[in-house]
C-alpha atoms as a PDB file:
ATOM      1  CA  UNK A   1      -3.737  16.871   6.939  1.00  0.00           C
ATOM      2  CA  UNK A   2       0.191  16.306   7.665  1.00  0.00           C
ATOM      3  CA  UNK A   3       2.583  16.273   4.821  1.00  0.00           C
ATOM      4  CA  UNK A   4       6.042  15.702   5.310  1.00  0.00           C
ATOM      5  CA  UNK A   5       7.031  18.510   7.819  1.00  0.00           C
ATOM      6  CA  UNK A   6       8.265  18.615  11.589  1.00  0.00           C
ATOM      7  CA  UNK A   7       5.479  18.398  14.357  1.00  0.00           C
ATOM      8  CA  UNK A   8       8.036  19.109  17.213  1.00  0.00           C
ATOM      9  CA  UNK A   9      11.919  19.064  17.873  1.00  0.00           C
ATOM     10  CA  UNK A  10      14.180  17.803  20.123  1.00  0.00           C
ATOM     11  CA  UNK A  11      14.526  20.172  23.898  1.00  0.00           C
ATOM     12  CA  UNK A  12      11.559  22.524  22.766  1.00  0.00           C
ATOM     13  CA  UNK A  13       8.122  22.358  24.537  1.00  0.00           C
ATOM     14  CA  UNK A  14       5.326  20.306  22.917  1.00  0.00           C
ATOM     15  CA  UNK A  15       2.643  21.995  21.962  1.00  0.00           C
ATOM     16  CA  UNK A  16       0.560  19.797  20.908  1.00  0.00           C
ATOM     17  CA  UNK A  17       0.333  16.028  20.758  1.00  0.00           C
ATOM     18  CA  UNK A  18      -1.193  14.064  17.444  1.00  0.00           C
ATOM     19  CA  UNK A  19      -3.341  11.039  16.784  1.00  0.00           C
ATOM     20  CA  UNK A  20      -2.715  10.144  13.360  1.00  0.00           C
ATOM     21  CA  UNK A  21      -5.409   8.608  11.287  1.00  0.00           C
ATOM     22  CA  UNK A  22      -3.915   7.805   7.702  1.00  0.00           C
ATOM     23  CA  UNK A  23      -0.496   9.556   8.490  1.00  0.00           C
ATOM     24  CA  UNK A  24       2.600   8.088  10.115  1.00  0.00           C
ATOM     25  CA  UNK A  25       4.779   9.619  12.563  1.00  0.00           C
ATOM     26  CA  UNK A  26       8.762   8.757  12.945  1.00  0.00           C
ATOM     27  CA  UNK A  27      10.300   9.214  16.294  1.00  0.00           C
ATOM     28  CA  UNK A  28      14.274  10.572  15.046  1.00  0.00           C
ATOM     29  CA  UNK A  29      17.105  11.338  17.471  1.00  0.00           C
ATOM     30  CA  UNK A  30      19.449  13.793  16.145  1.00  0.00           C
ATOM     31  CA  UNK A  31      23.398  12.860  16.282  1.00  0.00           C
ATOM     32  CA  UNK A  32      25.921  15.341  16.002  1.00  0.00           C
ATOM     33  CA  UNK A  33      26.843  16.552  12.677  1.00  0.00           C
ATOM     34  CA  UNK A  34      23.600  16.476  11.621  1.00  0.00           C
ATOM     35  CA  UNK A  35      22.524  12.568  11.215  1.00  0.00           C
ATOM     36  CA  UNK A  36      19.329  11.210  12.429  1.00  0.00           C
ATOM     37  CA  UNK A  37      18.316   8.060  13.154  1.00  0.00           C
ATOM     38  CA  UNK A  38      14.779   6.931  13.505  1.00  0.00           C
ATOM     39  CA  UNK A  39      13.805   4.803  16.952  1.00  0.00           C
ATOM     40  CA  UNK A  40      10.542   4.602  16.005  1.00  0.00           C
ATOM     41  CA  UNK A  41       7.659   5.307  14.530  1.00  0.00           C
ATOM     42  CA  UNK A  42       3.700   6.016  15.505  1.00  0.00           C
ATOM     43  CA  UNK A  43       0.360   5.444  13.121  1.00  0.00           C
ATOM     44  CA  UNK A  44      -3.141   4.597  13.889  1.00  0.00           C
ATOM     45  CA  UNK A  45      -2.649   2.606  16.889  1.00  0.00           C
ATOM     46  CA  UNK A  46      -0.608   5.094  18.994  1.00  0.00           C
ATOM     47  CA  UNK A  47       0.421   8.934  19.215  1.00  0.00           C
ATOM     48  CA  UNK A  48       3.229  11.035  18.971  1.00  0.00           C
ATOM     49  CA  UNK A  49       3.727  13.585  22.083  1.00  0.00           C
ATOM     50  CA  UNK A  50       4.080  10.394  24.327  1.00  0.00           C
ATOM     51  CA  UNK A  51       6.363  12.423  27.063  1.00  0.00           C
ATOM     52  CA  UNK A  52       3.079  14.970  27.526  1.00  0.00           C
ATOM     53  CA  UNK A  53       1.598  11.918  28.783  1.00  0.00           C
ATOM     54  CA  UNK A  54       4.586  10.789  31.046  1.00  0.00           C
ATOM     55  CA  UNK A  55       4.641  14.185  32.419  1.00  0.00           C
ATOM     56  CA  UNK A  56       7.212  15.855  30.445  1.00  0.00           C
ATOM     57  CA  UNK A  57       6.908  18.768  28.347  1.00  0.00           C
ATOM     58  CA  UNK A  58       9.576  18.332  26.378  1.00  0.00           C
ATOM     59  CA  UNK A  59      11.237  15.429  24.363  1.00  0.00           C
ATOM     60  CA  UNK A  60      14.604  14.459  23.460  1.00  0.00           C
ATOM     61  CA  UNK A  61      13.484  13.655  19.963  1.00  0.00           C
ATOM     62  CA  UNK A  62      12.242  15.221  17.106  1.00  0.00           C
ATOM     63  CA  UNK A  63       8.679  14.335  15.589  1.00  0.00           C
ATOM     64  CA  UNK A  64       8.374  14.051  11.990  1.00  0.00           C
ATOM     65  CA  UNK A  65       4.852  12.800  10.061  1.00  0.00           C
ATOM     66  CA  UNK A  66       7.113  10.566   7.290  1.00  0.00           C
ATOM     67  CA  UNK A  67       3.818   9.475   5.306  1.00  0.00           C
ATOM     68  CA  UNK A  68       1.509  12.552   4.548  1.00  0.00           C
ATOM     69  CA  UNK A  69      -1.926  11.382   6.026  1.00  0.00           C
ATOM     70  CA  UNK A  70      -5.322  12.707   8.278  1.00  0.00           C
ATOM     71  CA  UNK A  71      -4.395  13.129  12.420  1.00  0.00           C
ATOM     72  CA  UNK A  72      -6.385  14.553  15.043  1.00  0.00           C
ATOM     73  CA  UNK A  73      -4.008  17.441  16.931  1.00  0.00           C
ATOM     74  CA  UNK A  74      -4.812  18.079  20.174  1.00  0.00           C
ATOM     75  CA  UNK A  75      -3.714  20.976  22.599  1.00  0.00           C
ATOM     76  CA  UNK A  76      -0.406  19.538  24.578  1.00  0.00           C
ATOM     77  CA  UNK A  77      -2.345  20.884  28.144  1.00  0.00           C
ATOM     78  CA  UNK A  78      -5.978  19.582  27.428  1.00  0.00           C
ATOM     79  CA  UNK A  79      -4.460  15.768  26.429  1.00  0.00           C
ATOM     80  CA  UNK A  80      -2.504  16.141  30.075  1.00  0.00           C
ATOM     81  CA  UNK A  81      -5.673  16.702  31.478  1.00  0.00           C
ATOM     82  CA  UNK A  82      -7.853  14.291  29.692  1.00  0.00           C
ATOM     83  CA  UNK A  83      -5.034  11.407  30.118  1.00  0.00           C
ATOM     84  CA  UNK A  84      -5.012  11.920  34.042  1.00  0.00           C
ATOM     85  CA  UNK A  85      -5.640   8.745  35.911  1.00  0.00           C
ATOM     86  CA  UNK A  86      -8.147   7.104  36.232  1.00  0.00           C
ATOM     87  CA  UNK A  87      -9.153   7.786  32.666  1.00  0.00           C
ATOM     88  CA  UNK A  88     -10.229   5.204  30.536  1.00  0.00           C
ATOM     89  CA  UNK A  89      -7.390   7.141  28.112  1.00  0.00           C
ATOM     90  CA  UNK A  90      -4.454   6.701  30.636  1.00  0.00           C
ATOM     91  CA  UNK A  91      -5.381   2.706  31.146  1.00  0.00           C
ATOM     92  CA  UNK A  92      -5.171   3.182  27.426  1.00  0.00           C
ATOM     93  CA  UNK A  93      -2.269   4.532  27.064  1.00  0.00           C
ATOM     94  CA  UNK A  94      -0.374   2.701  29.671  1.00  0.00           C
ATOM     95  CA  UNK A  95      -0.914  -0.217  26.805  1.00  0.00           C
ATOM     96  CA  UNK A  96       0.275   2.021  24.076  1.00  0.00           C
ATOM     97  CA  UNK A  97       3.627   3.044  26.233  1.00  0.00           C
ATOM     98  CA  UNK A  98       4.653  -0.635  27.452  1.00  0.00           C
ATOM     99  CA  UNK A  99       3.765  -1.313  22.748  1.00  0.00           C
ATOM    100  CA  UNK A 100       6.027   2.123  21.801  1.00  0.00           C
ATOM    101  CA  UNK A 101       8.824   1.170  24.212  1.00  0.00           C
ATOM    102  CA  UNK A 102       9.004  -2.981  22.950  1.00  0.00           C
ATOM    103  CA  UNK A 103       9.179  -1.237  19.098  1.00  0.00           C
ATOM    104  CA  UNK A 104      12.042   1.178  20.486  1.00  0.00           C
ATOM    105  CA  UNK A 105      14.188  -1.790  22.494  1.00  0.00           C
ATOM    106  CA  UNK A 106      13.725  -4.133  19.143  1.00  0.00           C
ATOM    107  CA  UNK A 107      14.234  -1.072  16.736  1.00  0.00           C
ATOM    108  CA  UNK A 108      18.023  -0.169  18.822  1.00  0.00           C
ATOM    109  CA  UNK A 109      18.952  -4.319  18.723  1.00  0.00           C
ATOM    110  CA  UNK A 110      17.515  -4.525  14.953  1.00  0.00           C
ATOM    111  CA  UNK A 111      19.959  -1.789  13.406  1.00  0.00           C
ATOM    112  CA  UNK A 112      22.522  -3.265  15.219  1.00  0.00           C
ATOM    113  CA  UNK A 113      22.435  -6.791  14.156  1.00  0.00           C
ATOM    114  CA  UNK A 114      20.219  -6.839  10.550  1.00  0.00           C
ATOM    115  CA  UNK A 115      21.043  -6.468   7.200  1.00  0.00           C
ATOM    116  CA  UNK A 116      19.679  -3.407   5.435  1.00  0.00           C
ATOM    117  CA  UNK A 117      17.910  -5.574   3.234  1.00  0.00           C
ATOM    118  CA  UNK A 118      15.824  -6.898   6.267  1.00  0.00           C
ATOM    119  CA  UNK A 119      15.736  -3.742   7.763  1.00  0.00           C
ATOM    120  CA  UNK A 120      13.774  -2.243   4.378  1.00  0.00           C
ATOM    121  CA  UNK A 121      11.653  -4.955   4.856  1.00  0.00           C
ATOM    122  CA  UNK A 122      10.773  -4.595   8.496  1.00  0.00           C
ATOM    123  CA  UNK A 123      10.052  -0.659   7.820  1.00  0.00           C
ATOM    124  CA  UNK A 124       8.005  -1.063   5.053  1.00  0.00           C
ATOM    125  CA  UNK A 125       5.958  -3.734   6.633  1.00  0.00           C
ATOM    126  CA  UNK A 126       5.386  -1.701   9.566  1.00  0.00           C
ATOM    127  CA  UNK A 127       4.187   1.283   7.255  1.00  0.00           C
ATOM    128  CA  UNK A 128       2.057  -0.887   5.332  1.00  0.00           C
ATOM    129  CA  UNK A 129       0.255  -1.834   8.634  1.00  0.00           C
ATOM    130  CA  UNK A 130      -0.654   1.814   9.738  1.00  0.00           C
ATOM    131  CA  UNK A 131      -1.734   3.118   5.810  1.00  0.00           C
ATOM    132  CA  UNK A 132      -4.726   1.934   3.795  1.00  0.00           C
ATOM    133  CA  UNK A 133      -3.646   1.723   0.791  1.00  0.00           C
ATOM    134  CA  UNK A 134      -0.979  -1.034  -0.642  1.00  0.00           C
ATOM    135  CA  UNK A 135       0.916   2.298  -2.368  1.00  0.00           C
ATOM    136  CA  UNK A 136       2.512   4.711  -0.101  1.00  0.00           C
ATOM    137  CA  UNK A 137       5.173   7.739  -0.899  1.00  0.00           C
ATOM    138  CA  UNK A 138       8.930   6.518  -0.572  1.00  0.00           C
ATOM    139  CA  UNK A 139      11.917   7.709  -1.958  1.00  0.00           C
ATOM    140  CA  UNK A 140      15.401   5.634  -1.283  1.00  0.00           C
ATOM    141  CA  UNK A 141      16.592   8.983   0.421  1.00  0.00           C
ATOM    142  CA  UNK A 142      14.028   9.164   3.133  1.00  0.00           C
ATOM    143  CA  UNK A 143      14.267   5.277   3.672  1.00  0.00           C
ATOM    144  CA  UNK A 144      17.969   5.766   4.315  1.00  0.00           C
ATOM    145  CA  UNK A 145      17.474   8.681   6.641  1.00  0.00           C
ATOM    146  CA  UNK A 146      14.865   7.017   8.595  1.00  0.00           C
ATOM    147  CA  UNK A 147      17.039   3.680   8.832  1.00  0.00           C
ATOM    148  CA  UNK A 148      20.289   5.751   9.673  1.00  0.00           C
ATOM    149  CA  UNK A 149      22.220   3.939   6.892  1.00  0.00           C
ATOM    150  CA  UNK A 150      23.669   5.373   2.874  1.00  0.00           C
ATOM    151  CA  UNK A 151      21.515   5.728   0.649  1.00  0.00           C
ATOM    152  CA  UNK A 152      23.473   3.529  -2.110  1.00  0.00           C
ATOM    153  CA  UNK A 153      23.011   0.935   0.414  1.00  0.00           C
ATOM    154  CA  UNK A 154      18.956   1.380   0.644  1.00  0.00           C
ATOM    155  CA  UNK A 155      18.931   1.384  -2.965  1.00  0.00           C
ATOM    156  CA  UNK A 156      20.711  -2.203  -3.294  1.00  0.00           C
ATOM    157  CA  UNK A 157      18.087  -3.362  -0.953  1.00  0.00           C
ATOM    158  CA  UNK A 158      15.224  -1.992  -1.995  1.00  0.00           C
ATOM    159  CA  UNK A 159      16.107  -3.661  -5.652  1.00  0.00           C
ATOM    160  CA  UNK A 160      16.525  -7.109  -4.126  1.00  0.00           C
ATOM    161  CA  UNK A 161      13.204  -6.420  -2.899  1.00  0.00           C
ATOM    162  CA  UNK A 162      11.803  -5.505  -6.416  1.00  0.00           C
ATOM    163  CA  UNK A 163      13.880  -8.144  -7.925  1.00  0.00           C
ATOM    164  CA  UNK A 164      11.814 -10.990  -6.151  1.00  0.00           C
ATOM    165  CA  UNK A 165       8.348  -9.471  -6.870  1.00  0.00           C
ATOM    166  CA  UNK A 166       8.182  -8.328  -3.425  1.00  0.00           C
ATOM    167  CA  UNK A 167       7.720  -4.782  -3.758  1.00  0.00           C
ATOM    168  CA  UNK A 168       7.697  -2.136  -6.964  1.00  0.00           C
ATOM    169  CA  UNK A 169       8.667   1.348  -6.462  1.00  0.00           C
ATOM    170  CA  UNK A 170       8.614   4.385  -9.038  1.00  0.00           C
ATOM    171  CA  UNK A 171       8.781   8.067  -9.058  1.00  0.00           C
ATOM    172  CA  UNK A 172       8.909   8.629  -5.378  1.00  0.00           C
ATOM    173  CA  UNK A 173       6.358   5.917  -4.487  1.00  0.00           C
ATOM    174  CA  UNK A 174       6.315   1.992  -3.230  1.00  0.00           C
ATOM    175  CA  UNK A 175       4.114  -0.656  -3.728  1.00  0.00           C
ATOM    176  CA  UNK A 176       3.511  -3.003  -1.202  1.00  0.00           C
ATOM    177  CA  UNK A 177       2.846  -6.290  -4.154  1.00  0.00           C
ATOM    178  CA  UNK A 178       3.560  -9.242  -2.302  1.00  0.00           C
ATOM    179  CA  UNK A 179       3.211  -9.169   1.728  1.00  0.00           C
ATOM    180  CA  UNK A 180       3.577 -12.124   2.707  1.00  0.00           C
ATOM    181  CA  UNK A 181       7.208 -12.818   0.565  1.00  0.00           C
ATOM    182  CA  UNK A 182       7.868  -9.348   2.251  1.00  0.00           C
ATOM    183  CA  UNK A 183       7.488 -10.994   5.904  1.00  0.00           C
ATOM    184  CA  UNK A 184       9.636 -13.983   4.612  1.00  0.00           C
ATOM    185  CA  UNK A 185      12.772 -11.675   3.830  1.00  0.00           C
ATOM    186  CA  UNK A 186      12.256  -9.763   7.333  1.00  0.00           C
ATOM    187  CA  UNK A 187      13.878 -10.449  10.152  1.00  0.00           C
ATOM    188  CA  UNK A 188      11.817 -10.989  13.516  1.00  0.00           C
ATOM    189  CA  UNK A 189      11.728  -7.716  14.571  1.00  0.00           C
ATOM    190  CA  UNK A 190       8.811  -6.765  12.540  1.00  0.00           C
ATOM    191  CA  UNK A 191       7.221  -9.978  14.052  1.00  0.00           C
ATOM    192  CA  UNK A 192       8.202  -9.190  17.508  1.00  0.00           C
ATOM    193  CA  UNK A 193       7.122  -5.473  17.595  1.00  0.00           C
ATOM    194  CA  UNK A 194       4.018  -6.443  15.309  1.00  0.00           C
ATOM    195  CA  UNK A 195       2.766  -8.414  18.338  1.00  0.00           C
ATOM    196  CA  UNK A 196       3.023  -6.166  20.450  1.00  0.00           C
ATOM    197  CA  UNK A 197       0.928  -3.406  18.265  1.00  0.00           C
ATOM    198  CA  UNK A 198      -1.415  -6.395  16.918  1.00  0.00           C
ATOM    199  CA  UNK A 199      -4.123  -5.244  19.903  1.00  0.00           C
ATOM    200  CA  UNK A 200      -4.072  -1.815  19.333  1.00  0.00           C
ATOM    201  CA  UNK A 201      -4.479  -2.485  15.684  1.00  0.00           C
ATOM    202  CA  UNK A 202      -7.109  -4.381  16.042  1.00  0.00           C
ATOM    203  CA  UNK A 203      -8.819  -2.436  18.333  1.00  0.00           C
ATOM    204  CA  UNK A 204      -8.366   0.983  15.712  1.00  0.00           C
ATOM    205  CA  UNK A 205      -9.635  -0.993  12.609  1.00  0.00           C
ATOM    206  CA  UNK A 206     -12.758  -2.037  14.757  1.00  0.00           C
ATOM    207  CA  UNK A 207     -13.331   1.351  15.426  1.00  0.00           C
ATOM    208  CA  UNK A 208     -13.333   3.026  11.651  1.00  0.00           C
ATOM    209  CA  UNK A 209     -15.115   0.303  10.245  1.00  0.00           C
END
């Protein structure tokens, strides 16, 4: 079970990699002076400890599980092994690499060019795909952190988003109450990187039901 904690940091070895189940996984790089910015994030379709798998041992960001949840954690040296080509995991994961890096182009181009108000929306969509549950924890403070913008500015946003019906939040937690309004506010980001993860969705869901 991860709550909100640290799984690895930026320029130290990597242990271990993780498979979340329920939980999901933000990707940060740290600035100087102490800001973070999320480039992206992994749930039930993917893994964090991707550079294990590329050959590194190391990463130059820091791994953070963002919504508490189940994840398998596997020894950083046995996953090398077992993700060795030809494996069925490495064709696998080849997918899930070519997915990660398409959410981590669109993520860069998104902050640069989208509101905050589509930004929210984007996040939270992409949560909502990875959790089971239409509720997830959320406070305006995280969302900020993880989007690399004020929190004042999250909190405007995130009440446009409740003014419309689109969303609730209280004490700490959101409520996903009307997806598909959500999608209409996004901006095609969450579209773009959605198809890209749509396969390896699928393909997760298939296998827990």
């Amino acid at each position: 079970m991860l709550q909100w904690e640290s799984l690895y940091e930026a320029g130290t070895p990597i242990r271990s990699v993780y498979f979340p189940e329920t939980a999901v996984i933000s990707l940060v790089t740290p600035m100087e002076g102490g800001a973070t910015i999320e480039i992206g994030t992994a749930g039930c379709e993917g893994m964090a400890g991707l550079p294990v798998f590329l050959g590194s041992d190391s990463s130059s960001v820091e791994a953070v599980a963002q919504i508490p949840g189940m994840a398998v954690r596997m020894d950083a040296r046995v996953f090398a092994s077992l993700a060795a080509p030809p494996s069925e995991l490495h064709r696998i994961l080849i997918g899930y690499t070519q997915a990660f890096l398409t959410q981590v182009s669109q993520t860069a181009a998104c902050n640069a060019t989208h509101l905050v108000e589509e930004r929210c929306a984007r996040w939270l969509l992409m949560t909502h795909d990875r959790v089971d549950s239409d509720e997830f924890p959320l406070t305006h403070e995280f969302l900020a952190f993880m989007l690399g913008v004020r929190r004042p500015g999250v909190t405007i946003a995130m009440r446009a988003l409740r003014s419309t019906g689109f969303v609730d939040y209280r004490r700490g937690r959101v409520q996903i109450v009307d997806r598909e309004g959500l999608e209409g506010v996004s901006c095609e980001c969450y579209r773009v990187v959605r198809g890209h993860l749509e396969p390896l969705l699928t393909s997760r869901l298939k296998q827990t039901s």
